[in-house]
PDB file of N, CA and C in Angstrom:
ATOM      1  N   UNK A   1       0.842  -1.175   0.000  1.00  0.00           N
ATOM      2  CA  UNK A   1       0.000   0.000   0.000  1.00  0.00           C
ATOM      3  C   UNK A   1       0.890   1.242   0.000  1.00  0.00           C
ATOM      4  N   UNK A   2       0.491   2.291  -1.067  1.00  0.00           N
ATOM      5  CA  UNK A   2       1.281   3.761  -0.853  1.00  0.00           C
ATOM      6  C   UNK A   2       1.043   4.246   0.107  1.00  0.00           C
ATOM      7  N   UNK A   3       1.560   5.067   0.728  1.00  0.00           N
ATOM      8  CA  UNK A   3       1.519   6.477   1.966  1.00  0.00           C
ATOM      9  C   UNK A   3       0.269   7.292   0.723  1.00  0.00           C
ATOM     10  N   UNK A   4       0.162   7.657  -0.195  1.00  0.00           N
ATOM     11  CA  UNK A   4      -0.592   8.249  -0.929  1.00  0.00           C
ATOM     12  C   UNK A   4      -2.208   7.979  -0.313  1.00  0.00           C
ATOM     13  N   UNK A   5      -2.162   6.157  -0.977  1.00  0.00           N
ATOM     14  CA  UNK A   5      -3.556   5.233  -0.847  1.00  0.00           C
ATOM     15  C   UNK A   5      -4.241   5.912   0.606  1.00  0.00           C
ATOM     16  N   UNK A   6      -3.043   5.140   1.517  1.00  0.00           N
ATOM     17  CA  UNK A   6      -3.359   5.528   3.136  1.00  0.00           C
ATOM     18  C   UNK A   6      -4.111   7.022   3.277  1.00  0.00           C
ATOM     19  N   UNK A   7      -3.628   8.106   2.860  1.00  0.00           N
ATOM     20  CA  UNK A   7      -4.130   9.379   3.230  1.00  0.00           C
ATOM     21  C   UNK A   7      -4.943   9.963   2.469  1.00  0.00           C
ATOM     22  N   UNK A   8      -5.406   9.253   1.177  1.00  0.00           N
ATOM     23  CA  UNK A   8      -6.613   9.247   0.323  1.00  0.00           C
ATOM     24  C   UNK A   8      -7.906   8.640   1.561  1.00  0.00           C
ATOM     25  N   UNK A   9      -7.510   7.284   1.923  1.00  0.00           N
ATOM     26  CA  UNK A   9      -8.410   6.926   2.691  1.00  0.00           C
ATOM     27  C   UNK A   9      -8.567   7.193   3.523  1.00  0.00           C
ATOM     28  N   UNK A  10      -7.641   7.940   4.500  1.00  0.00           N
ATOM     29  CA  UNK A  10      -8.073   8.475   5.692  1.00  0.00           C
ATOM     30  C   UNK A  10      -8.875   9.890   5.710  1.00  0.00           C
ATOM     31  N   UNK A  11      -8.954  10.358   4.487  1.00  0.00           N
ATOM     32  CA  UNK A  11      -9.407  11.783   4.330  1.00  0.00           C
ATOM     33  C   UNK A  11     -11.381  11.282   3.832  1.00  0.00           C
ATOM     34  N   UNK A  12     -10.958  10.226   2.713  1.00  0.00           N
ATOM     35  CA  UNK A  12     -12.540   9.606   3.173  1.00  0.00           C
ATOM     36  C   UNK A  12     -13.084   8.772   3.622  1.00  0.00           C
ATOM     37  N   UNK A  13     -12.273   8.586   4.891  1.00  0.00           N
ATOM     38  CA  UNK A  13     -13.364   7.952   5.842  1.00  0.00           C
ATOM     39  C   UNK A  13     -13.821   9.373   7.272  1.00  0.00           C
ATOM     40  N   UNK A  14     -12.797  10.245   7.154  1.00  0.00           N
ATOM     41  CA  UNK A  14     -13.101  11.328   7.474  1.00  0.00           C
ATOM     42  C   UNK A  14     -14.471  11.730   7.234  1.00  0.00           C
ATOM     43  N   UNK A  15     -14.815  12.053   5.877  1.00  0.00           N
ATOM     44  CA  UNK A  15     -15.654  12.781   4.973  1.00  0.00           C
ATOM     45  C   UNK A  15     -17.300  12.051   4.997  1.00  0.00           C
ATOM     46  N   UNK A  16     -17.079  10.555   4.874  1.00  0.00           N
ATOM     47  CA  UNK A  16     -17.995   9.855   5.396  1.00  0.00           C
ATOM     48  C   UNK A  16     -19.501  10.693   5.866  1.00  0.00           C
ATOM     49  N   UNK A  17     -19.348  10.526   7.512  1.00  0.00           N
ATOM     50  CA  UNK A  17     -20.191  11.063   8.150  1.00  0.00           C
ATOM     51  C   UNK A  17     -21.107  12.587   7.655  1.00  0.00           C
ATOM     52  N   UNK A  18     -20.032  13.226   7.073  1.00  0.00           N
ATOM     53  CA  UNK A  18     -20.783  14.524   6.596  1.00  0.00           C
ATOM     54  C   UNK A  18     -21.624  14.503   5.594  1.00  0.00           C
ATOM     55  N   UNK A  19     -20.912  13.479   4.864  1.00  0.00           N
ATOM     56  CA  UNK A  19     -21.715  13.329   3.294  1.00  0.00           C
ATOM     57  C   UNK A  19     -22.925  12.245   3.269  1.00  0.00           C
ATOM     58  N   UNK A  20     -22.874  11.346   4.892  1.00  0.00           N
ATOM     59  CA  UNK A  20     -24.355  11.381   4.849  1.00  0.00           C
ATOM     60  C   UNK A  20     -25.383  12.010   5.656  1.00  0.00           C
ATOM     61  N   UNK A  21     -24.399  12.756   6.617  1.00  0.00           N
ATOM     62  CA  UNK A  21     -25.673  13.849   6.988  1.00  0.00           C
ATOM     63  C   UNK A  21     -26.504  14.791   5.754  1.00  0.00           C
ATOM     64  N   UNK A  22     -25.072  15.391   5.201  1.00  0.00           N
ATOM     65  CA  UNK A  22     -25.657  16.114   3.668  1.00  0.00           C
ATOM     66  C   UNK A  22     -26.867  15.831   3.142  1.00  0.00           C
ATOM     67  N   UNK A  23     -26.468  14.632   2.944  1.00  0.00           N
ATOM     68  CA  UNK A  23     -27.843  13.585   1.975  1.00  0.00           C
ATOM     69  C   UNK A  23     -29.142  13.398   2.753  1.00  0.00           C
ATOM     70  N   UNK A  24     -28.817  12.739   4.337  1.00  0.00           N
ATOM     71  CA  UNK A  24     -29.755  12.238   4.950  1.00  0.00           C
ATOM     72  C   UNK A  24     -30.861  13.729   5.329  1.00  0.00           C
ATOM     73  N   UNK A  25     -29.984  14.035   6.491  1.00  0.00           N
ATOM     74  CA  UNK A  25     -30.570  14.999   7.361  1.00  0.00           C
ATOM     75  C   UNK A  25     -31.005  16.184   6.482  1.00  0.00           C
ATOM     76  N   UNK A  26     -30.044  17.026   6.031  1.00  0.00           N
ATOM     77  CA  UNK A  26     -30.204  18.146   5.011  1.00  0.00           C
ATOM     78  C   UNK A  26     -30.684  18.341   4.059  1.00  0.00           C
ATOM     79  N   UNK A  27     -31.287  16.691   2.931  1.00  0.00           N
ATOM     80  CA  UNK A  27     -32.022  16.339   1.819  1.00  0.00           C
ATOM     81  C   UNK A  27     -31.198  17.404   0.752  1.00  0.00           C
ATOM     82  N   UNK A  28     -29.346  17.279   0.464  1.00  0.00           N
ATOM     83  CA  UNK A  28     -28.995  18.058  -0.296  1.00  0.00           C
ATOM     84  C   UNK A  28     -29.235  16.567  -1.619  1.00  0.00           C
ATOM     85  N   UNK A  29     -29.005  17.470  -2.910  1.00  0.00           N
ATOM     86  CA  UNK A  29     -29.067  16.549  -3.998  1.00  0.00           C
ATOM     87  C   UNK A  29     -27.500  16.033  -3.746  1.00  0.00           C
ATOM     88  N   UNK A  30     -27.560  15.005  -4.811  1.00  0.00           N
ATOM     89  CA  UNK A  30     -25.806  14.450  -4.907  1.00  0.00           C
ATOM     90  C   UNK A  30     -24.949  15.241  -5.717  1.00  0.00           C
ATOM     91  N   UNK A  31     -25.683  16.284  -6.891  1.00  0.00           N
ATOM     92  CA  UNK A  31     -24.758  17.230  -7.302  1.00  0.00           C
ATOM     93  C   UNK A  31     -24.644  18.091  -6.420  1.00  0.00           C
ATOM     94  N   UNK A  32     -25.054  18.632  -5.446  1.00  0.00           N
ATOM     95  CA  UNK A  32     -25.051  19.691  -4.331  1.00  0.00           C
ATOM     96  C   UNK A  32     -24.005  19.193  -3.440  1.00  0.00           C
ATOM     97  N   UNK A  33     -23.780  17.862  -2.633  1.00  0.00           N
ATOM     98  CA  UNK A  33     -22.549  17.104  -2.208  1.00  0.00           C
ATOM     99  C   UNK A  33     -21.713  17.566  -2.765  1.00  0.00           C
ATOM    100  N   UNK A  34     -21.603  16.921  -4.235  1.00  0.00           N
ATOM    101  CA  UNK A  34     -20.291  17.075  -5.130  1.00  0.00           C
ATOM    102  C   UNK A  34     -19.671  18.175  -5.052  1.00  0.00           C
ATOM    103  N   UNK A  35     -20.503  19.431  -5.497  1.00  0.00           N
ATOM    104  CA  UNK A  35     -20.178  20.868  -5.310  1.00  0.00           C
ATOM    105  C   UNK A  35     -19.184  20.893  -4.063  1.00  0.00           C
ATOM    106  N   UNK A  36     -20.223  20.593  -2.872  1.00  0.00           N
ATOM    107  CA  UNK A  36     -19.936  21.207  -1.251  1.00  0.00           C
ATOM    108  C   UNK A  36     -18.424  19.940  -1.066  1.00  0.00           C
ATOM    109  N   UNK A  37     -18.572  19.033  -1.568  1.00  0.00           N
ATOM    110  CA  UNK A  37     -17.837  18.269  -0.764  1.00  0.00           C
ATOM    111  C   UNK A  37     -16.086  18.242  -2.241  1.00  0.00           C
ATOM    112  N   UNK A  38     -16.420  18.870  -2.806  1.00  0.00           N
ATOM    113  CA  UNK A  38     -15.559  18.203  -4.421  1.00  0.00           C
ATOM    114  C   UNK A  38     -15.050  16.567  -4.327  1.00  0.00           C
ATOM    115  N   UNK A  39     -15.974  16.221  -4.114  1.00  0.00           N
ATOM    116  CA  UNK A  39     -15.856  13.827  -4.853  1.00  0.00           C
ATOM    117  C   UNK A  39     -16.584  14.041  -5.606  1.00  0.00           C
ATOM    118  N   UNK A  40     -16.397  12.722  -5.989  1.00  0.00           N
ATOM    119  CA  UNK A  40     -17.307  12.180  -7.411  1.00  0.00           C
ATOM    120  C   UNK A  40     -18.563  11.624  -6.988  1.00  0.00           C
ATOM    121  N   UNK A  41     -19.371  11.640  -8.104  1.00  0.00           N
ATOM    122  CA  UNK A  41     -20.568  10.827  -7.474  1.00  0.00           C
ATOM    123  C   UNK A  41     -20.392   9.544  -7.121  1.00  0.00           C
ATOM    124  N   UNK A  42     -19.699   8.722  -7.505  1.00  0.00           N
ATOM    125  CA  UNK A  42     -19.441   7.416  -7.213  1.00  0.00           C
ATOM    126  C   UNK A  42     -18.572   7.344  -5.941  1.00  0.00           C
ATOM    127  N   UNK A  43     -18.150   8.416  -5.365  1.00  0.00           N
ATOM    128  CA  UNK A  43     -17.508   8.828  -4.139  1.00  0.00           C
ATOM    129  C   UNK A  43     -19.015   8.567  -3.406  1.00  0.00           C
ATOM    130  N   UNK A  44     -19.436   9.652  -3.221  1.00  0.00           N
ATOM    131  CA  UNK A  44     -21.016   9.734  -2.782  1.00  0.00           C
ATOM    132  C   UNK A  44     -21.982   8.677  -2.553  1.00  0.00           C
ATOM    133  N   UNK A  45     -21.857   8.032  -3.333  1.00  0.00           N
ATOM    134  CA  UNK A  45     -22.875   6.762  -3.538  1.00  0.00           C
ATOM    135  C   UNK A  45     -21.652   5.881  -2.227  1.00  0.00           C
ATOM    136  N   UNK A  46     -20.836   5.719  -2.724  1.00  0.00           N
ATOM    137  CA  UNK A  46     -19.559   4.805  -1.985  1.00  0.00           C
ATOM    138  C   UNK A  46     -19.560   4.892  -0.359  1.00  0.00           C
ATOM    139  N   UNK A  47     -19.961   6.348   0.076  1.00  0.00           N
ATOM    140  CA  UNK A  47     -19.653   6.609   1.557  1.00  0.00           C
ATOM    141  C   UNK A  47     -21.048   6.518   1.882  1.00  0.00           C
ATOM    142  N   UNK A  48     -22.162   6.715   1.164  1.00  0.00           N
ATOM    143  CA  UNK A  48     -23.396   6.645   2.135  1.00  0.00           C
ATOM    144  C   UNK A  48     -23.833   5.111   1.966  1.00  0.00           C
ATOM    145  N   UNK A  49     -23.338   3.866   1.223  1.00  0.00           N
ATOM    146  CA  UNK A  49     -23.183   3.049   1.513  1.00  0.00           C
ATOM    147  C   UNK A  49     -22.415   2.437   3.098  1.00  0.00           C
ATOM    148  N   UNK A  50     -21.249   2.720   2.562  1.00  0.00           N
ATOM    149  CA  UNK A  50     -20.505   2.428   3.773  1.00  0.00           C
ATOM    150  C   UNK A  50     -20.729   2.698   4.988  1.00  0.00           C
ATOM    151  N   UNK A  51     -21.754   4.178   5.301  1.00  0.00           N
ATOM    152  CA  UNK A  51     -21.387   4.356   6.294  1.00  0.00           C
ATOM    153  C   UNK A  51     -22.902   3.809   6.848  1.00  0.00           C
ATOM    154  N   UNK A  52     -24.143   3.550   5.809  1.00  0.00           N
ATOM    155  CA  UNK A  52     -25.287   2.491   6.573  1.00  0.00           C
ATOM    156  C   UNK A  52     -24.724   1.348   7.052  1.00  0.00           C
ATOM    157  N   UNK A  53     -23.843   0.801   6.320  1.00  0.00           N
ATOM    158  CA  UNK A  53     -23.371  -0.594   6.346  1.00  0.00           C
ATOM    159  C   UNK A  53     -22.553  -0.756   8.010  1.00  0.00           C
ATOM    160  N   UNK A  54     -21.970   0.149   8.137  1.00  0.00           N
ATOM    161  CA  UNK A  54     -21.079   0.370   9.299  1.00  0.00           C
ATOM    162  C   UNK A  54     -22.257   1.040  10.647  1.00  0.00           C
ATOM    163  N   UNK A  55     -22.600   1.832  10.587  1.00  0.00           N
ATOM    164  CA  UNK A  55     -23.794   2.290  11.455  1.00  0.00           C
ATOM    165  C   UNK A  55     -25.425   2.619  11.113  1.00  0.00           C
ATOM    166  N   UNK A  56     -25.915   0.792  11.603  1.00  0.00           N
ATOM    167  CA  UNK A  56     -26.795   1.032  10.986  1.00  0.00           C
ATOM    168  C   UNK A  56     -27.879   1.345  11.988  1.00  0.00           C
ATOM    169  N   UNK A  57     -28.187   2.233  13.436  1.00  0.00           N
ATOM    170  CA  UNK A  57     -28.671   2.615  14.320  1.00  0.00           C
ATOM    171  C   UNK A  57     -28.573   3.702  13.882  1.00  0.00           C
ATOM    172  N   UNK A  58     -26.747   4.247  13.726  1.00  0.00           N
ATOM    173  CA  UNK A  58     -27.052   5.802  13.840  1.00  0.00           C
ATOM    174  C   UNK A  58     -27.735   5.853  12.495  1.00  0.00           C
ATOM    175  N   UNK A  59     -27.633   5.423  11.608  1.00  0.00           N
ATOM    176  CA  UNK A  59     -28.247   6.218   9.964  1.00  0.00           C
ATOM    177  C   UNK A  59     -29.528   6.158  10.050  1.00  0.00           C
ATOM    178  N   UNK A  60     -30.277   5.135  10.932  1.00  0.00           N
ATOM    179  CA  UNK A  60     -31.879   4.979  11.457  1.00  0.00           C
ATOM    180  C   UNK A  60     -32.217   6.354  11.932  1.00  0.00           C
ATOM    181  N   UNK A  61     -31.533   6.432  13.236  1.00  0.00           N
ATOM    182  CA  UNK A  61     -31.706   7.917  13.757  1.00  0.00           C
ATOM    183  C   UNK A  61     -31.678   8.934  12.562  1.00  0.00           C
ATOM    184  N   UNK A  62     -31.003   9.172  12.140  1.00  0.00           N
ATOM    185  CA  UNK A  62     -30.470  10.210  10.881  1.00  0.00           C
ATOM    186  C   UNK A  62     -31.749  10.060  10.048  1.00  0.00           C
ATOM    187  N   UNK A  63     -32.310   9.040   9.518  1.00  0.00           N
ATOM    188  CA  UNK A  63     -33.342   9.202   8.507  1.00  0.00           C
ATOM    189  C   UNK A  63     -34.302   9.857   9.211  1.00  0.00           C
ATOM    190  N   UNK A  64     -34.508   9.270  10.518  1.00  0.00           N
ATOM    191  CA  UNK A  64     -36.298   9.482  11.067  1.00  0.00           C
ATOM    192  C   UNK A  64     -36.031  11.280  11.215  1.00  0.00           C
ATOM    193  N   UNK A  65     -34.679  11.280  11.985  1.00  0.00           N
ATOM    194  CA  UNK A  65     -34.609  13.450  12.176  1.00  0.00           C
ATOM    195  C   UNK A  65     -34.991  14.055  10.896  1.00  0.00           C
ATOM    196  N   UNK A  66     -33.917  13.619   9.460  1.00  0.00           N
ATOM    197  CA  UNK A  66     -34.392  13.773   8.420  1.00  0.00           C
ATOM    198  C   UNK A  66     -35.490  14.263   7.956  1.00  0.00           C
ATOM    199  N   UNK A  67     -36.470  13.311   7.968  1.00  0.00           N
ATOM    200  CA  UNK A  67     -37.861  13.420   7.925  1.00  0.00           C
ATOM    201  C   UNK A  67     -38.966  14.234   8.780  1.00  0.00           C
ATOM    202  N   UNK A  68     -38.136  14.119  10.196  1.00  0.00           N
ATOM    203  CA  UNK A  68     -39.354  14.350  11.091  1.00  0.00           C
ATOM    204  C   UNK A  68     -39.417  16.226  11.386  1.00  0.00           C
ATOM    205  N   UNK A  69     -38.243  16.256  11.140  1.00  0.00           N
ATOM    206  CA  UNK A  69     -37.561  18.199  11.973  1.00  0.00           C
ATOM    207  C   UNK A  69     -38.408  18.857  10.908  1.00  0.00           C
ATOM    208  N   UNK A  70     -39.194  20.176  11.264  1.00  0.00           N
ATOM    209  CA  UNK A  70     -40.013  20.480  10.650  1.00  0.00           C
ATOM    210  C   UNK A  70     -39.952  22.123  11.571  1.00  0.00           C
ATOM    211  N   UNK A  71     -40.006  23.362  10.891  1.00  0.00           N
ATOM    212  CA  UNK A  71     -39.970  24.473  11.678  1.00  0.00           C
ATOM    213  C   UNK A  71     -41.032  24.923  13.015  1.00  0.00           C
ATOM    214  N   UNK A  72     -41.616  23.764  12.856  1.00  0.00           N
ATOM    215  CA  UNK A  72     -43.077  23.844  14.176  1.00  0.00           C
ATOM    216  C   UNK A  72     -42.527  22.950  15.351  1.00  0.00           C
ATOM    217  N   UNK A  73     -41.355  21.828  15.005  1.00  0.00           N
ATOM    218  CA  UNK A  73     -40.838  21.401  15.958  1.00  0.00           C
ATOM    219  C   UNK A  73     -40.098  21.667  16.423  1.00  0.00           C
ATOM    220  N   UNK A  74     -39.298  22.319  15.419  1.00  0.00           N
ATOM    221  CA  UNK A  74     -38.112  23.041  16.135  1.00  0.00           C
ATOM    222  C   UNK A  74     -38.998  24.378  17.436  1.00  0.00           C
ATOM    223  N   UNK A  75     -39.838  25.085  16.818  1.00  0.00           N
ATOM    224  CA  UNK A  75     -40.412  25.971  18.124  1.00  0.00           C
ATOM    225  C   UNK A  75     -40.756  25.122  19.405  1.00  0.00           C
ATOM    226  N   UNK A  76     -40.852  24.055  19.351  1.00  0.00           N
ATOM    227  CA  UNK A  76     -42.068  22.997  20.664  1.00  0.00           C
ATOM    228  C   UNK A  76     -40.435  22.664  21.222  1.00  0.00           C
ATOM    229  N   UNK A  77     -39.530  22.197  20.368  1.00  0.00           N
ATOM    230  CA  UNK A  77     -38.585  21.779  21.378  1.00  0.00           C
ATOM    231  C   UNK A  77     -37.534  22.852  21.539  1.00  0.00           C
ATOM    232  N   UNK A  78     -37.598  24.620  21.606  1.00  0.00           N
ATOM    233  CA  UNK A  78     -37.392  25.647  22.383  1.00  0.00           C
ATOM    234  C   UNK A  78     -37.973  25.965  23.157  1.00  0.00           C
ATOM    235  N   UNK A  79     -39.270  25.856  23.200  1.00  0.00           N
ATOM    236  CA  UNK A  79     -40.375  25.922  24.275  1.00  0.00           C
ATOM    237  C   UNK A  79     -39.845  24.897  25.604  1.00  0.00           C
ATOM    238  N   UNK A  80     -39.690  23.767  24.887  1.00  0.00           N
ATOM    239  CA  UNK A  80     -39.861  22.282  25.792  1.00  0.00           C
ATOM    240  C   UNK A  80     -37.544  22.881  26.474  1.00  0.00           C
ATOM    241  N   UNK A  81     -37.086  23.235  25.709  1.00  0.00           N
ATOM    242  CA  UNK A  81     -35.751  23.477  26.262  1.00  0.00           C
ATOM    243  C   UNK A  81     -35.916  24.385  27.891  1.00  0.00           C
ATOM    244  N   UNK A  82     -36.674  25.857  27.171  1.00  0.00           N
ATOM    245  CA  UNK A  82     -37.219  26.846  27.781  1.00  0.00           C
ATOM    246  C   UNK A  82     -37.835  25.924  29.198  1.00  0.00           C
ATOM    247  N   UNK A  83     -38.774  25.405  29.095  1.00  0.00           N
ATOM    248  CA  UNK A  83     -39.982  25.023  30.310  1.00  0.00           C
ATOM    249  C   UNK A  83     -39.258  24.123  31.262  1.00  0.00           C
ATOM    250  N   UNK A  84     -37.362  23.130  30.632  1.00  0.00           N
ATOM    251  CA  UNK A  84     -36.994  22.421  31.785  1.00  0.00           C
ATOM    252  C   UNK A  84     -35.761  23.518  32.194  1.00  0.00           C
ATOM    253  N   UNK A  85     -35.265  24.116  31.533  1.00  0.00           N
ATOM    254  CA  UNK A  85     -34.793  25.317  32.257  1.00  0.00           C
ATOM    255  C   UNK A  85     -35.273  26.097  33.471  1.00  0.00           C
ATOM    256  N   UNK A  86     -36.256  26.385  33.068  1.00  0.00           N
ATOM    257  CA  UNK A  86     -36.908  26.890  33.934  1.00  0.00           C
ATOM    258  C   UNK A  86     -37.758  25.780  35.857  1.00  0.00           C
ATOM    259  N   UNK A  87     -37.817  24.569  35.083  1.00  0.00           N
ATOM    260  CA  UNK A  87     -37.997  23.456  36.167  1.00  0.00           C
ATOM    261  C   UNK A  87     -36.727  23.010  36.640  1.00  0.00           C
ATOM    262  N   UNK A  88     -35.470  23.310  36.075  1.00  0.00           N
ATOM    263  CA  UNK A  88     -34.440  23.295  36.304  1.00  0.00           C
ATOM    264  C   UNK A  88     -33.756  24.565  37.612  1.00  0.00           C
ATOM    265  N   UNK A  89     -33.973  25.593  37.808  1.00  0.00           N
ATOM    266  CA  UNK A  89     -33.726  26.714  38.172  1.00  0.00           C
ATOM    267  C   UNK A  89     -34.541  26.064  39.722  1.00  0.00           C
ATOM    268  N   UNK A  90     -36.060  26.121  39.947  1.00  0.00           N
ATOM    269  CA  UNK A  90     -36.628  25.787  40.492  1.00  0.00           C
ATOM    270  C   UNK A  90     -36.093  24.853  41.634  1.00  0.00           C
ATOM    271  N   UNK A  91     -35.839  23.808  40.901  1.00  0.00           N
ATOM    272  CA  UNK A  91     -35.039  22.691  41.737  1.00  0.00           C
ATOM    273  C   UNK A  91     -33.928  23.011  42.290  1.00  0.00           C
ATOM    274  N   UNK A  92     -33.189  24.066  41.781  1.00  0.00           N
ATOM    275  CA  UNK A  92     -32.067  24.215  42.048  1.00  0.00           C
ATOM    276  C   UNK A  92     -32.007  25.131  43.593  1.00  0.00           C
ATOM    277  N   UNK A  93     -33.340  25.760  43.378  1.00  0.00           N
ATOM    278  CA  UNK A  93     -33.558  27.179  44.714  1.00  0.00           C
ATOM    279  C   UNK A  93     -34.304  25.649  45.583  1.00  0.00           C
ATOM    280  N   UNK A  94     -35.307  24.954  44.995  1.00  0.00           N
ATOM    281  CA  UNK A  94     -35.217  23.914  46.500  1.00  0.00           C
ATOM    282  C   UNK A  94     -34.509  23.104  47.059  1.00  0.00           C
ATOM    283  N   UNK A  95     -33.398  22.603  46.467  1.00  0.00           N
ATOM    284  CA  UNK A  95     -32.076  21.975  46.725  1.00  0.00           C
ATOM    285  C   UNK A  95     -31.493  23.422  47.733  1.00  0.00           C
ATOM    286  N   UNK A  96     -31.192  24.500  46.895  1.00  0.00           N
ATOM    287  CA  UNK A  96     -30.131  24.877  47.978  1.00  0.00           C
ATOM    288  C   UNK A  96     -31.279  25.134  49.219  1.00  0.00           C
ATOM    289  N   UNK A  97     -32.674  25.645  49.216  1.00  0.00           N
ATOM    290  CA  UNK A  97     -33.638  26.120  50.570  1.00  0.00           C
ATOM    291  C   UNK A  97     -32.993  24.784  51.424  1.00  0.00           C
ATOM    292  N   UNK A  98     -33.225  23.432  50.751  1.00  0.00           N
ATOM    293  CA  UNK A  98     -33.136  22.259  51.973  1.00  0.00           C
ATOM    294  C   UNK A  98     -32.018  22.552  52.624  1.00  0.00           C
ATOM    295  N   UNK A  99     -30.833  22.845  51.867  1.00  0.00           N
ATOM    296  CA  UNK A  99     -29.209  22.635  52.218  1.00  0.00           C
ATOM    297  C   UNK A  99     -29.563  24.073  53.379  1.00  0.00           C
ATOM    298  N   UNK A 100     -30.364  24.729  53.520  1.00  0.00           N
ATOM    299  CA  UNK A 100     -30.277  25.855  54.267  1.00  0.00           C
ATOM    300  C   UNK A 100     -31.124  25.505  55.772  1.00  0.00           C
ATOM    301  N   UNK A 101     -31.862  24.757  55.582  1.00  0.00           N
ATOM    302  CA  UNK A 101     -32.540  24.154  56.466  1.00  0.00           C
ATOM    303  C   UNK A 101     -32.285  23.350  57.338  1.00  0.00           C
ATOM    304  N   UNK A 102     -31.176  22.546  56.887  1.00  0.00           N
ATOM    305  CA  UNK A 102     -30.816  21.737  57.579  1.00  0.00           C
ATOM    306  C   UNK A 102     -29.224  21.791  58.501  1.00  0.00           C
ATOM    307  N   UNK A 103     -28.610  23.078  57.431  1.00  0.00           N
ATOM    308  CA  UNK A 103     -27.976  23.926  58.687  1.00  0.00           C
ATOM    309  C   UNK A 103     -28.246  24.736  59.585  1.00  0.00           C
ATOM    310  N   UNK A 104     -29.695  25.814  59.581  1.00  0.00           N
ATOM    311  CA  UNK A 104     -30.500  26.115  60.455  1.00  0.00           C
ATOM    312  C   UNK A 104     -30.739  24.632  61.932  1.00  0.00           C
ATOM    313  N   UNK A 105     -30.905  24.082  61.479  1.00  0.00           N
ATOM    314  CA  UNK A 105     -31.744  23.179  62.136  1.00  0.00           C
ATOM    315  C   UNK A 105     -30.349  22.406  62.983  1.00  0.00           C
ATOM    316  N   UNK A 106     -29.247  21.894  62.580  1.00  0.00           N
ATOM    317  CA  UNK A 106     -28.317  21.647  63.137  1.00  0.00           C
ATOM    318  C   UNK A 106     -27.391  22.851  63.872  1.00  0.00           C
ATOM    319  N   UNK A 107     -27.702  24.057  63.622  1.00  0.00           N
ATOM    320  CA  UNK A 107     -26.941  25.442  64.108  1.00  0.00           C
ATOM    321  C   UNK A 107     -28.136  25.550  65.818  1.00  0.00           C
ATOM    322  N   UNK A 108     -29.335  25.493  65.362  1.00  0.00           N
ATOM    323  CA  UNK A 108     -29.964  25.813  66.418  1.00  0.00           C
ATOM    324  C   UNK A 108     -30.681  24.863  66.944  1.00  0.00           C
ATOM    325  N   UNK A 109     -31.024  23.611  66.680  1.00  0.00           N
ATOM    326  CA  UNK A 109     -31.561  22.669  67.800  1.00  0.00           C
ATOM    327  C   UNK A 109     -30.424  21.828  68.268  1.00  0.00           C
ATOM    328  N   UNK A 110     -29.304  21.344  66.979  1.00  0.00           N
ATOM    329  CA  UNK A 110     -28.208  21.132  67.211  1.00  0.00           C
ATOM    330  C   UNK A 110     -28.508  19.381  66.911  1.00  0.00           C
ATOM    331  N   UNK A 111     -29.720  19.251  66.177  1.00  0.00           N
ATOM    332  CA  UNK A 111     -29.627  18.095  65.315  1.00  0.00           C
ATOM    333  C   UNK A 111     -29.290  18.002  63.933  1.00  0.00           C
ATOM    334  N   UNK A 112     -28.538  17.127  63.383  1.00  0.00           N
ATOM    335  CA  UNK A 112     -28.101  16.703  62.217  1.00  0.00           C
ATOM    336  C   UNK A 112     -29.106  16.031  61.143  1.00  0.00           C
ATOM    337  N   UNK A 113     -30.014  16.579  60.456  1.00  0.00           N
ATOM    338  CA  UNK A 113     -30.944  16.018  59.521  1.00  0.00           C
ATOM    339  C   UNK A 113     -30.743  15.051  58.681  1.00  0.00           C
ATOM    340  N   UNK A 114     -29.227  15.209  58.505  1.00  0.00           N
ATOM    341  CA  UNK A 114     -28.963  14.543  57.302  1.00  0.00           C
ATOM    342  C   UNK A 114     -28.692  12.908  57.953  1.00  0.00           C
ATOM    343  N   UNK A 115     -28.363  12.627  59.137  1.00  0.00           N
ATOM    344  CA  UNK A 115     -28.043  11.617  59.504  1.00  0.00           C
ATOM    345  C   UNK A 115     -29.312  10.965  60.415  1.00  0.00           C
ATOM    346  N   UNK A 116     -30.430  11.600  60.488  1.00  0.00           N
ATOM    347  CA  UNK A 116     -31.603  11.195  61.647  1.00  0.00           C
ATOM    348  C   UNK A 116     -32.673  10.041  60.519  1.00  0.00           C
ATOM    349  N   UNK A 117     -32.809   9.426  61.048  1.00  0.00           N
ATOM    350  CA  UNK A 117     -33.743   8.151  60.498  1.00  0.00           C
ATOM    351  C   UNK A 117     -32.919   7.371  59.683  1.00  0.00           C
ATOM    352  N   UNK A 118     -31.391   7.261  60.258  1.00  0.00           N
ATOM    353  CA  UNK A 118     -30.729   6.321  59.080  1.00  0.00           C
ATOM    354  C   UNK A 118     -30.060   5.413  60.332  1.00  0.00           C
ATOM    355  N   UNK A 119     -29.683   4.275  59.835  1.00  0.00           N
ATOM    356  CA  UNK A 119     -28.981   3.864  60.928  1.00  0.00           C
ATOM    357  C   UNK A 119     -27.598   3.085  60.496  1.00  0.00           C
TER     358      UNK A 119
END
């Protein structure tokens, strides 16, 4: 094998993954690849083979996003980001209230909460 071969192939197996997001996720044409990516089509055809053949979970995932991402979902899951942020924050002020409580409570009755009902 050349040092050439080797770094031909390491550049597309690199390239792989992008060129089937391109295709999958992004629904670019294969002359639009070619353009973005400069391979051949038979490059193209070659790596989105390979790379179902090699991961065939993730390219599952990849088709269904593909298909499914739609600009009304993208708003529901900023909303849905937004609403555990915000249930996030929440938890965070009753986590620290407890942590405050229970040094109150060990400062002035001079019991330890964290250790009572355990044995």
């Amino acid at each position: 094998m050349k040092p050439n071969d080797y770094l031909q192939d390491q550049v597309f197996a690199s390239k792989v993954p992008e060129i089937y997001r391109l295709r999958i996720v992004e629904s670019l044409t294969i002359s639009e690849i070619m353009k973005k990516i400069g391979c051949s089509r038979s490059t193209i055809y070659r790596a989105l083979s390979i790379f179902e053949a090699v991961n065939p979970k993730l390219s599952e995932t990849m088709k269904k996003q593909g298909q499914n991402v739609k600009p009304d979902d993208y708003k529901k899951l900023l909303e849905e980001i937004a609403k555990l942020k915000k249930d996030l924050a929440h938890e965070r002020l009753r986590a620290d209230f407890y942590e405050e409580m229970v040094t109150f409570g060990k400062e002035v009755y001079g019991i330890d909460l964290k250790k009572v009902g355990t044995k």
